[in-house]
Each structure stands twice: as C-alpha cells, then as structure tokens.
C-alpha atoms as a PDB file:
ATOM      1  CA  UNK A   1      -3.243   4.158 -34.647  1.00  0.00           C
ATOM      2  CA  UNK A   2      -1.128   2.909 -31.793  1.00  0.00           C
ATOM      3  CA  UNK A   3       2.327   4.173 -30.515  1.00  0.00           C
ATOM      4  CA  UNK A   4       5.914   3.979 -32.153  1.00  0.00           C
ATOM      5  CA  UNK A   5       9.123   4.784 -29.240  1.00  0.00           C
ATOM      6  CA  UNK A   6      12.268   5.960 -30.950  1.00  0.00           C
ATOM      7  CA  UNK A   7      15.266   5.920 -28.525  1.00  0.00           C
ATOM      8  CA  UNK A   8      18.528   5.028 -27.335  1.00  0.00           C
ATOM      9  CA  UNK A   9      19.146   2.043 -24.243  1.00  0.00           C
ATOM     10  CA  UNK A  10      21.543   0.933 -22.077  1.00  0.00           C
ATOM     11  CA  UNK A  11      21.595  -2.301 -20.560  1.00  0.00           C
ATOM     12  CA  UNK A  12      24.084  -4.607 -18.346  1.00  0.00           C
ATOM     13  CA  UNK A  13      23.230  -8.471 -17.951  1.00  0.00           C
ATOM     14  CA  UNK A  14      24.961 -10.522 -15.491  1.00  0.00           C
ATOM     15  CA  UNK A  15      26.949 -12.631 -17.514  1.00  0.00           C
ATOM     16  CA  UNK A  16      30.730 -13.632 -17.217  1.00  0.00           C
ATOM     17  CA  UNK A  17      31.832 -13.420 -21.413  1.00  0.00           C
ATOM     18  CA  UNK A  18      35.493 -12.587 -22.858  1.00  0.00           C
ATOM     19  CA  UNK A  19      34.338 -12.235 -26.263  1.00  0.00           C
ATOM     20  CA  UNK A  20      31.483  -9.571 -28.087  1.00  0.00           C
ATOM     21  CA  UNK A  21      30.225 -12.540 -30.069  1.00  0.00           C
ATOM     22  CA  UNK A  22      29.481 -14.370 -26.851  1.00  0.00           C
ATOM     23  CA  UNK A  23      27.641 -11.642 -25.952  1.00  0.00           C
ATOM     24  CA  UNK A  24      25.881 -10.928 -28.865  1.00  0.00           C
ATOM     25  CA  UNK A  25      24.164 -14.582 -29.127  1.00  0.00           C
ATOM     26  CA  UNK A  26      23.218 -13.849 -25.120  1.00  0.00           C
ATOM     27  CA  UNK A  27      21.111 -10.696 -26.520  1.00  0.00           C
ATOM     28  CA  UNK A  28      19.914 -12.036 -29.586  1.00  0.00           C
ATOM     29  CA  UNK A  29      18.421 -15.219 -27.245  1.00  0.00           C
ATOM     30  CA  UNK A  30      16.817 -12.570 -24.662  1.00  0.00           C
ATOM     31  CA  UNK A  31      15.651 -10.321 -27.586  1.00  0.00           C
ATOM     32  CA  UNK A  32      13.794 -13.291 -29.460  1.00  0.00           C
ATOM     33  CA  UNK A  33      11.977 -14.266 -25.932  1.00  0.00           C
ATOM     34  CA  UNK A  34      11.000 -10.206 -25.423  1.00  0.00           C
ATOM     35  CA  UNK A  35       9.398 -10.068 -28.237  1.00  0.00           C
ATOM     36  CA  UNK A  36       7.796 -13.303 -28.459  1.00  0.00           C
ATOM     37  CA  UNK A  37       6.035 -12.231 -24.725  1.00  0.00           C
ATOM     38  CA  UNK A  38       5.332  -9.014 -26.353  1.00  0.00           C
ATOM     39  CA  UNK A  39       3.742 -10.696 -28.997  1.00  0.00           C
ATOM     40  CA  UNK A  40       1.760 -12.522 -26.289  1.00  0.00           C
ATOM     41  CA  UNK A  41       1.247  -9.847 -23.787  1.00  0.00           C
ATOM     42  CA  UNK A  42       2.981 -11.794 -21.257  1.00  0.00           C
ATOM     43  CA  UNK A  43       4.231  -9.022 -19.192  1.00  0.00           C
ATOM     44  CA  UNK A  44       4.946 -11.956 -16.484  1.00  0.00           C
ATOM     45  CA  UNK A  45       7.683 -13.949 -18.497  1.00  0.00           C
ATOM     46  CA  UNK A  46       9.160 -10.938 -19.775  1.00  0.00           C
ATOM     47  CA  UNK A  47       9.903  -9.805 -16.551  1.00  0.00           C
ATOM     48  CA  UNK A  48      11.012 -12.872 -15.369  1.00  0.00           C
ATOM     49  CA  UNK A  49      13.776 -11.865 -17.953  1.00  0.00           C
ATOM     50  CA  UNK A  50      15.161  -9.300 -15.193  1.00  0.00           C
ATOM     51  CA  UNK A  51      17.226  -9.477 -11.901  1.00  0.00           C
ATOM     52  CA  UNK A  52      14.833  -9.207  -9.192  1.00  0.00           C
ATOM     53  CA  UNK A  53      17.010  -5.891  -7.886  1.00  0.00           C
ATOM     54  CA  UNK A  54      16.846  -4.368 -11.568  1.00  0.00           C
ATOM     55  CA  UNK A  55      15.821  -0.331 -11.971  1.00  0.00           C
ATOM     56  CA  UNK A  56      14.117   0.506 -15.091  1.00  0.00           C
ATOM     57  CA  UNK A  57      15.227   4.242 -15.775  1.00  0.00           C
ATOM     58  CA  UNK A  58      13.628   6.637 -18.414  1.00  0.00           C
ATOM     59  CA  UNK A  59      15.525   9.240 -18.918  1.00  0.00           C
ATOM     60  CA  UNK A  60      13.597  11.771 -20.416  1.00  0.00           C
ATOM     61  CA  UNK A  61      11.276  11.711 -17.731  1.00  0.00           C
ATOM     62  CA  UNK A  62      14.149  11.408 -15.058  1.00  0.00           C
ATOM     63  CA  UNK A  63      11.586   8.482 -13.032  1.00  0.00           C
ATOM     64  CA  UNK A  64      12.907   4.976 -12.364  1.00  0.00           C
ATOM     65  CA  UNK A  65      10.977   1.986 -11.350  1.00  0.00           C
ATOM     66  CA  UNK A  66      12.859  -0.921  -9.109  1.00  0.00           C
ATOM     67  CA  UNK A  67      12.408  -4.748  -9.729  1.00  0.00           C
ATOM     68  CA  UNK A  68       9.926  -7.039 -11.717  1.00  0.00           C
ATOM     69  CA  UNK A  69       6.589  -5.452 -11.272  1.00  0.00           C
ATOM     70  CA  UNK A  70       8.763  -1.945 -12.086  1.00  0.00           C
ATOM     71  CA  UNK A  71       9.282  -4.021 -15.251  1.00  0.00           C
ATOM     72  CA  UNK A  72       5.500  -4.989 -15.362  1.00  0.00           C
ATOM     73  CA  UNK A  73       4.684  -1.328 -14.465  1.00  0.00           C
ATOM     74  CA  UNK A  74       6.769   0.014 -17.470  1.00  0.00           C
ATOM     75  CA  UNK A  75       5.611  -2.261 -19.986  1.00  0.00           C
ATOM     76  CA  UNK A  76       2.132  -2.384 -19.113  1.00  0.00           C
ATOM     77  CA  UNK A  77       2.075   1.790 -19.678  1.00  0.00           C
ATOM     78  CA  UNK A  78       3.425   1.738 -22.832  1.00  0.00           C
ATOM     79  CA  UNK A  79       1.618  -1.179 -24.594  1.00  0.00           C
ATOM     80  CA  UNK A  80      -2.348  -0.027 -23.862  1.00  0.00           C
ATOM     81  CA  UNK A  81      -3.054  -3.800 -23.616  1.00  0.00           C
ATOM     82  CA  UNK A  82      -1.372  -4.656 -27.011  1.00  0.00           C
ATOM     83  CA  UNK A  83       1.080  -6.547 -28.478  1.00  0.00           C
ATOM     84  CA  UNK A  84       4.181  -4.881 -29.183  1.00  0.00           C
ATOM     85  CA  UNK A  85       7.712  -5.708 -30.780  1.00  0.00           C
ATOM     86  CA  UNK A  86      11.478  -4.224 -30.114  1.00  0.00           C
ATOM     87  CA  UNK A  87      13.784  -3.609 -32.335  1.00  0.00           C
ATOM     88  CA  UNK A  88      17.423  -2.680 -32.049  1.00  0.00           C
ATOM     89  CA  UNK A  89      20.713  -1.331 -33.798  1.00  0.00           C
ATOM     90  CA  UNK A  90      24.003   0.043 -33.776  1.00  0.00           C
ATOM     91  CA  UNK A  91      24.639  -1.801 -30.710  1.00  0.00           C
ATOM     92  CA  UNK A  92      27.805  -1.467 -28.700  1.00  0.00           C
ATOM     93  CA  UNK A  93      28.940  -3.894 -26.261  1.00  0.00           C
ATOM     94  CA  UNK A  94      31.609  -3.262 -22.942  1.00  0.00           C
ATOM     95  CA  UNK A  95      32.643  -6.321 -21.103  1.00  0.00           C
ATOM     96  CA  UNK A  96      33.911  -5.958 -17.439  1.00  0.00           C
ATOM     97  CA  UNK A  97      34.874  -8.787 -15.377  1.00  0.00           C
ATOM     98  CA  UNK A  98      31.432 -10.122 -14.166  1.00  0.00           C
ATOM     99  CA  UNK A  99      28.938  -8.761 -16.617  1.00  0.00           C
ATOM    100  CA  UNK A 100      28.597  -6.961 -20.211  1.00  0.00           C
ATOM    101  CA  UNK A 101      26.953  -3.689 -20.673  1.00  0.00           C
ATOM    102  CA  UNK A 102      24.797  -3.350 -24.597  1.00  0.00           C
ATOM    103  CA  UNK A 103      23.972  -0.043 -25.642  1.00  0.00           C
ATOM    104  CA  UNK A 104      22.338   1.249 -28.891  1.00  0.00           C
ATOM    105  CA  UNK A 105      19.383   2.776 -30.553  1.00  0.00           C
ATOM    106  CA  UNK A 106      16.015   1.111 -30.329  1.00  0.00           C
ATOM    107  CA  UNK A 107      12.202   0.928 -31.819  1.00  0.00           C
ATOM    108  CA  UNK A 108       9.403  -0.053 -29.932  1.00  0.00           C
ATOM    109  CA  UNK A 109       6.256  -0.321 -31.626  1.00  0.00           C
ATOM    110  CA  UNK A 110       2.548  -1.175 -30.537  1.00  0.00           C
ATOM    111  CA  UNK A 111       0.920  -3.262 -33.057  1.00  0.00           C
ATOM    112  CA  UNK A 112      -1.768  -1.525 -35.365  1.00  0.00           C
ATOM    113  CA  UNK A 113      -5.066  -1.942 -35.822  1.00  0.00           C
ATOM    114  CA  UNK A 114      -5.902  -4.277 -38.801  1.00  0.00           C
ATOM    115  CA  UNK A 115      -7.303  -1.370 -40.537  1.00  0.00           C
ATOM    116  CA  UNK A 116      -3.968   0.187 -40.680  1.00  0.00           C
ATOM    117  CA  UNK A 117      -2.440  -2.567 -42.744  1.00  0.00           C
ATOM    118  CA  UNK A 118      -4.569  -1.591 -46.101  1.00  0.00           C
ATOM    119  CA  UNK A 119      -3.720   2.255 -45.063  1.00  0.00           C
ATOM    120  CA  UNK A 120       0.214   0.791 -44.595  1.00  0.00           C
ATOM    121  CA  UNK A 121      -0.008  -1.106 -47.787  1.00  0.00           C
ATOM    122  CA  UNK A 122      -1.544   1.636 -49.865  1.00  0.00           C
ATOM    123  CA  UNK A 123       0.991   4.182 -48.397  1.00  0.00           C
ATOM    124  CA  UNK A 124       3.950   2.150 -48.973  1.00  0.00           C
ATOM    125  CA  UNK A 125       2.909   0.586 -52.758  1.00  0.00           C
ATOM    126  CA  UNK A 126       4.293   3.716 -54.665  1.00  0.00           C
ATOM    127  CA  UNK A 127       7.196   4.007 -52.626  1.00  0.00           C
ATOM    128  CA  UNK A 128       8.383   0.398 -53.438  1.00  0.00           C
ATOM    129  CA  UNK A 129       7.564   0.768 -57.257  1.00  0.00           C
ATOM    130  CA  UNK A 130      10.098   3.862 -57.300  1.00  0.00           C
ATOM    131  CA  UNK A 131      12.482   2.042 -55.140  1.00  0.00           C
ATOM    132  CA  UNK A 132      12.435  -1.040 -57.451  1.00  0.00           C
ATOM    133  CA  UNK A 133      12.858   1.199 -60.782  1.00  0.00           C
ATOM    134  CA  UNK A 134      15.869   3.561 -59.111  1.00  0.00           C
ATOM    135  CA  UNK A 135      17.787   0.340 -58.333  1.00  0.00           C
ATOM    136  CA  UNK A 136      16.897  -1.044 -61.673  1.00  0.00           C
ATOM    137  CA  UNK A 137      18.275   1.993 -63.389  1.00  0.00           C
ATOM    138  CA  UNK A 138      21.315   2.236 -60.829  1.00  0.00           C
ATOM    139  CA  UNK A 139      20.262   5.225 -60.013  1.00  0.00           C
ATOM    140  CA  UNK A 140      22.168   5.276 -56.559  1.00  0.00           C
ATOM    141  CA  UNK A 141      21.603   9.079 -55.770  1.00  0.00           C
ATOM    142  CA  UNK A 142      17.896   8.549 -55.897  1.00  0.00           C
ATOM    143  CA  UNK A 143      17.812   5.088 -54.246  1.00  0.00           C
ATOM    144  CA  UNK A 144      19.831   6.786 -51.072  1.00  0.00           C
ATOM    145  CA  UNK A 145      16.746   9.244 -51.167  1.00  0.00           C
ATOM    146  CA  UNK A 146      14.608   6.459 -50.141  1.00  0.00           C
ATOM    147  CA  UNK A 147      16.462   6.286 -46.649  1.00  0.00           C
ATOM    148  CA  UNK A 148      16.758   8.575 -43.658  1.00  0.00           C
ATOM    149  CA  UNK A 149      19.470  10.198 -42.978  1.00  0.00           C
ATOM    150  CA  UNK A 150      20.173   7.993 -40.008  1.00  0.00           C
ATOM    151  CA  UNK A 151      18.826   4.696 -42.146  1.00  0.00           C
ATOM    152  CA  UNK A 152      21.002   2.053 -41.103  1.00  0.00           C
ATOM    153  CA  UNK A 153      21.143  -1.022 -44.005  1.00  0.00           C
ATOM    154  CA  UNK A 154      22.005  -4.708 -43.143  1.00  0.00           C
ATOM    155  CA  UNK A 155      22.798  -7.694 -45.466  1.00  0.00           C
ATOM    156  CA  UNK A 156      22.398  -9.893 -42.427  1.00  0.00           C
ATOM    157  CA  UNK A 157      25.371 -12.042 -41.993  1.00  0.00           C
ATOM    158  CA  UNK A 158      27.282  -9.818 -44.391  1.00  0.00           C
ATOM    159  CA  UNK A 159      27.770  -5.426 -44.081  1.00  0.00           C
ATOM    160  CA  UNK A 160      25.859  -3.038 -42.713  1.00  0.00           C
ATOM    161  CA  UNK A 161      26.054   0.222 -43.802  1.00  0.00           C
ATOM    162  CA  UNK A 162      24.915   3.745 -41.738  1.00  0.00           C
ATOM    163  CA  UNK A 163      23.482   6.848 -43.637  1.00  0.00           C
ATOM    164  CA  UNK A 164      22.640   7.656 -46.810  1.00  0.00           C
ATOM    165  CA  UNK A 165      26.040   7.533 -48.860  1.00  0.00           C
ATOM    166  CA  UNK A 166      27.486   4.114 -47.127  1.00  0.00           C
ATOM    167  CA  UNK A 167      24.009   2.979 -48.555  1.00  0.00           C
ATOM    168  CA  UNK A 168      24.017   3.706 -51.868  1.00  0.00           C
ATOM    169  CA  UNK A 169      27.703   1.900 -51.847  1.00  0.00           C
ATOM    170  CA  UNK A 170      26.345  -0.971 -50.391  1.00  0.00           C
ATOM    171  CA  UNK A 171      23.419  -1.237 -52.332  1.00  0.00           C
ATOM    172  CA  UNK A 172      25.749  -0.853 -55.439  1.00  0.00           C
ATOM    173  CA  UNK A 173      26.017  -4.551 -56.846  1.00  0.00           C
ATOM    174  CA  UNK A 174      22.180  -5.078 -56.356  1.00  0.00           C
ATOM    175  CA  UNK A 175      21.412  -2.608 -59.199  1.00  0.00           C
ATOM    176  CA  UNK A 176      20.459  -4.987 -62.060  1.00  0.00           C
ATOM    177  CA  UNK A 177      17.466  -5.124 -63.870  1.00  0.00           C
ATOM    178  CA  UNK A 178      15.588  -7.955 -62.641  1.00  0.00           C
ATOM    179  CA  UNK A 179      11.817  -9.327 -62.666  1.00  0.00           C
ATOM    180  CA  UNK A 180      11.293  -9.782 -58.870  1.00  0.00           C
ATOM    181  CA  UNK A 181       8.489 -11.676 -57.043  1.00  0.00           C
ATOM    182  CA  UNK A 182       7.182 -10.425 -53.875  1.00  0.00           C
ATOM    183  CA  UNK A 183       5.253 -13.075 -50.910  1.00  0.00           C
ATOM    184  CA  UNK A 184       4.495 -13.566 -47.589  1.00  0.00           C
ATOM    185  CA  UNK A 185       3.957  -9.857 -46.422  1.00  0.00           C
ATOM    186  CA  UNK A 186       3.156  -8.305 -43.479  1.00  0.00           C
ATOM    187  CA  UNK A 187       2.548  -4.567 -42.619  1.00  0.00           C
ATOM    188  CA  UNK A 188       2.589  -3.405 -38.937  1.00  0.00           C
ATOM    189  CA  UNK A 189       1.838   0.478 -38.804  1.00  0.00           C
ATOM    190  CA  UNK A 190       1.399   3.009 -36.309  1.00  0.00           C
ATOM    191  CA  UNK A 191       0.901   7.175 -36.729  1.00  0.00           C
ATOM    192  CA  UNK A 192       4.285   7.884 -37.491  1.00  0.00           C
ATOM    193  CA  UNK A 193       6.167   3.851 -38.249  1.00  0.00           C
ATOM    194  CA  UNK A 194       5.771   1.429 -40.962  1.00  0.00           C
ATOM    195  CA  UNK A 195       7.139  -1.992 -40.138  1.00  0.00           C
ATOM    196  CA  UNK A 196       7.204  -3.894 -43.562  1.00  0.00           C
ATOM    197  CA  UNK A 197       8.140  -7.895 -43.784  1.00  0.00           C
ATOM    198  CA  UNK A 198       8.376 -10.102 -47.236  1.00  0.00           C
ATOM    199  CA  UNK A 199      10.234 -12.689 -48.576  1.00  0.00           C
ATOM    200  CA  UNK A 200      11.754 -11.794 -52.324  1.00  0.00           C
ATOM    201  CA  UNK A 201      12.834 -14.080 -55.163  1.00  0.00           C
ATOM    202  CA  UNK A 202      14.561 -11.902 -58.172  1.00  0.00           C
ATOM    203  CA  UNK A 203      15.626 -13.406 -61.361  1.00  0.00           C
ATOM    204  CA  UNK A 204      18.678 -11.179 -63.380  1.00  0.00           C
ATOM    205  CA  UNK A 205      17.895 -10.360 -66.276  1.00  0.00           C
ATOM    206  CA  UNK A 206      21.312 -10.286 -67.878  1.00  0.00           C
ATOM    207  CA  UNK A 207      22.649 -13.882 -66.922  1.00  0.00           C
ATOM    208  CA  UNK A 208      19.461 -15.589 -65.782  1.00  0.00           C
ATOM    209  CA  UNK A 209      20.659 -16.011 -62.187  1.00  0.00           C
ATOM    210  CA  UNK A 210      18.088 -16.272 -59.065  1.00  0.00           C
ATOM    211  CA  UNK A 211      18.638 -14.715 -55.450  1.00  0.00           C
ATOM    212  CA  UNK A 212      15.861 -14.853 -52.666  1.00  0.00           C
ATOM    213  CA  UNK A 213      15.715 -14.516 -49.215  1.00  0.00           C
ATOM    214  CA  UNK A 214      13.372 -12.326 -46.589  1.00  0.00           C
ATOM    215  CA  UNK A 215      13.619  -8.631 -45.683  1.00  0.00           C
ATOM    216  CA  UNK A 216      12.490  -6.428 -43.433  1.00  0.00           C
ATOM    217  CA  UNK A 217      11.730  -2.374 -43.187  1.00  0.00           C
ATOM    218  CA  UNK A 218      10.972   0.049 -41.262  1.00  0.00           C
ATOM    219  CA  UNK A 219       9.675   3.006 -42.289  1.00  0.00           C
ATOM    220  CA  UNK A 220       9.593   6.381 -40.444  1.00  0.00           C
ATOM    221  CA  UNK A 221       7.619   9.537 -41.562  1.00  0.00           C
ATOM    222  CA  UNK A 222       9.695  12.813 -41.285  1.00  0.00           C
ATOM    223  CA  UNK A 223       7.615  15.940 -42.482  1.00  0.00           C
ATOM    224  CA  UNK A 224       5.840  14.559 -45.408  1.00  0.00           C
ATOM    225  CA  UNK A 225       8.070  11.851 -46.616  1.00  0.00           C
ATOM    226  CA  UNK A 226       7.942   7.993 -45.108  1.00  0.00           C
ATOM    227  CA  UNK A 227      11.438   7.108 -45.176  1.00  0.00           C
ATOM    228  CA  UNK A 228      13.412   4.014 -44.552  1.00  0.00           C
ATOM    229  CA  UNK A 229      15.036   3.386 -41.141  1.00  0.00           C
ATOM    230  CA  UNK A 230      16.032   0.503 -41.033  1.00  0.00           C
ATOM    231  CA  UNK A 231      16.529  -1.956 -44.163  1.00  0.00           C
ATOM    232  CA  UNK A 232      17.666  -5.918 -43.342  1.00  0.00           C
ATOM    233  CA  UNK A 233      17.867  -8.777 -45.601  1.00  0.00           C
ATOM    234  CA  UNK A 234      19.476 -12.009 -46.117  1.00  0.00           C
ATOM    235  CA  UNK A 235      19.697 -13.330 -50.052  1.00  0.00           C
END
C-alpha cells in the first residue's frame, strides 16, 4: 500500500536573510517546487534544488550520500518509482551570517494505489461523522480524542495549536451547530497514513452566517485507532 516516513530534518540553505519571515517564504518556494517534482517523478529538477557539494545524511542508518545524484540516489530508494509528497511542521529557523539553518518534523508519503482511496474513504467516513457531531455538541474532550497526542492544528494564517488540550482551545469557537457541505476531496493513503484534502462551506445555524475555505488532514494509525496528525485550514 506504499510507504509513509515519519521524522525529524535539518537543513541549511545558502541564503543571506536577517529576518525568519524572509526565510520562511525561501522554504515555502523550495517546498512547493519539491513536491511538485515529486508529484512528477522528476528526481532531476529536484536535485537541481541542492548545492552541488551537499551530503544527504540519514541518521538512523548513520550513511550519508554527497552531491546531486546522492540526492537522486536517496530519493529514487524511497519512492519505488512513485510519486510522493513532503510535508512539514513545527519548524524552527537559526540565521547565521551567510545562510539559515530550518529544522522540524516531517512526513513523506508515497502515493497509494487508487484502490486505497475507496479503502481511505471508507475508513475515514465514520471518523468524520463523529468528529462533525462532537464539535456540534461542543464536546471538546471528545473532539481532542480525535487527535494524536503530538497532532499539531493550524488555522493557516491565524494559530496553531500543539497536542491535544491547546486543540480543543483552539477548536473552541468552531463548536456551533451547523449544516456543512463537503467537495472537492481527495484521499492519499498508505499502510499506516491517511492524507485527506476538501474544501468546506458551513452555514450556522444560530445566526445564518457562512464560512468556507479548504482543509487538509493527515491521519496516522497508532494501535487500532487512525488519529489526526496534522489538521490545517483556512476559512
């Protein structure tokens, strides 16, 4: 069913910046063309992303690879001739005088098989249904349930919350009944990960009002349970 990497990463570029928010637009930029060459297998361009005297270290495994075919090497191992997609959070940045360092925790999935999107969608139906009706009810203790205890929440441009309790807090003025609409999804699944993509459009009940936007989730299954990750949205 494919492969899902769950990690921490470290990472200087070579860029002169005084400020994190200059550096955070210079990752967002490089993270947008990774995945789009994931999402095209073009193990060339992404590696055309790196310094031609880069080392790609894995730690667990204690190996490192040197320059861009290290980076072809690397990538070409872990996607089995798929497309694949990263994803990153809690990231930290350090600034020194002639480069930044970024450092945080990171996804990295393979894409599934098309067959795993009905298994995805049937696994993750129920879940949503009890997720809707807990937030409905306010019932913060049980919507906090729904998330690991690492989760990590973001109302993208907005808060972001870490762990269960920070999430129920956060998740606080969103717990109105509401009739809510649900389009444009997309499931992405391996053995162990659910990536799950929609845009929302919720009407409140109480004063009429309308809030919409697009959201994203990842899912991770720990024992028996398929809890939420990570949980972004923009309404």
């Amino acid at each position: 069913m494919g492969i899902a990497i769950h990690g921490s990463f470290s990472c200087p570029f070579n860029y002169l910046v005084q400020f994190n928010l200059e550096a955070e637009v210079i990752v967002d930029v490089v993270e947008a063309k990774i995945n789009k060459y994931f999402k095209a297998v073009d193990h060339d361009a992404i590696a055309d992303l790196y310094h031609s005297d880069c080392v790609i270290v894995h730690r667990q495994s204690k190996t490192a690879l040197f320059g861009k075919d290290g980076v072809k090497s690397t990538n070409l191992a872990l996607c089995k001739g798929g497309p694949m997609q990263w994803k990153t959070w809690n990231k930290h940045f350090d600034l020194a005088t002639s480069h930044f360092v970024i450092s945080g925790e990171c996804e990295l999935f393979v894409h599934a098989e098309e067959k795993n999107y009905r298994e995805a969608k049937t696994l993750l139906k129920p879940i949503h249904a009890a997720y809707a009706q807990a937030l409905a009810m306010a019932n913060l203790e049980a919507v906090g349930n729904f998330y690991s205890n690492n989760g990590v929440l973001i109302h993208k441009g907005k808060t972001c919350a870490y762990g269960r309790d920070p999430i129920r807090k956060a998740l606080k003025p969103f717990c109105l009944p509401s009739d809510t609409t649900i389009s444009d999804e997309v499931y992405e699944a391996t053995s162990d990960h659910i990536v799950y993509k929609a845009t929302f459009k919720s009407i409140i009940k109480s004063n009429g009002a309308e809030i919409g936007g697009k959201f994203e989730q990842i899912f991770r299954k720990e024992g028996d349970q398929w809890l939420i990750i990570y949980d972004e949205f923009e309404a």
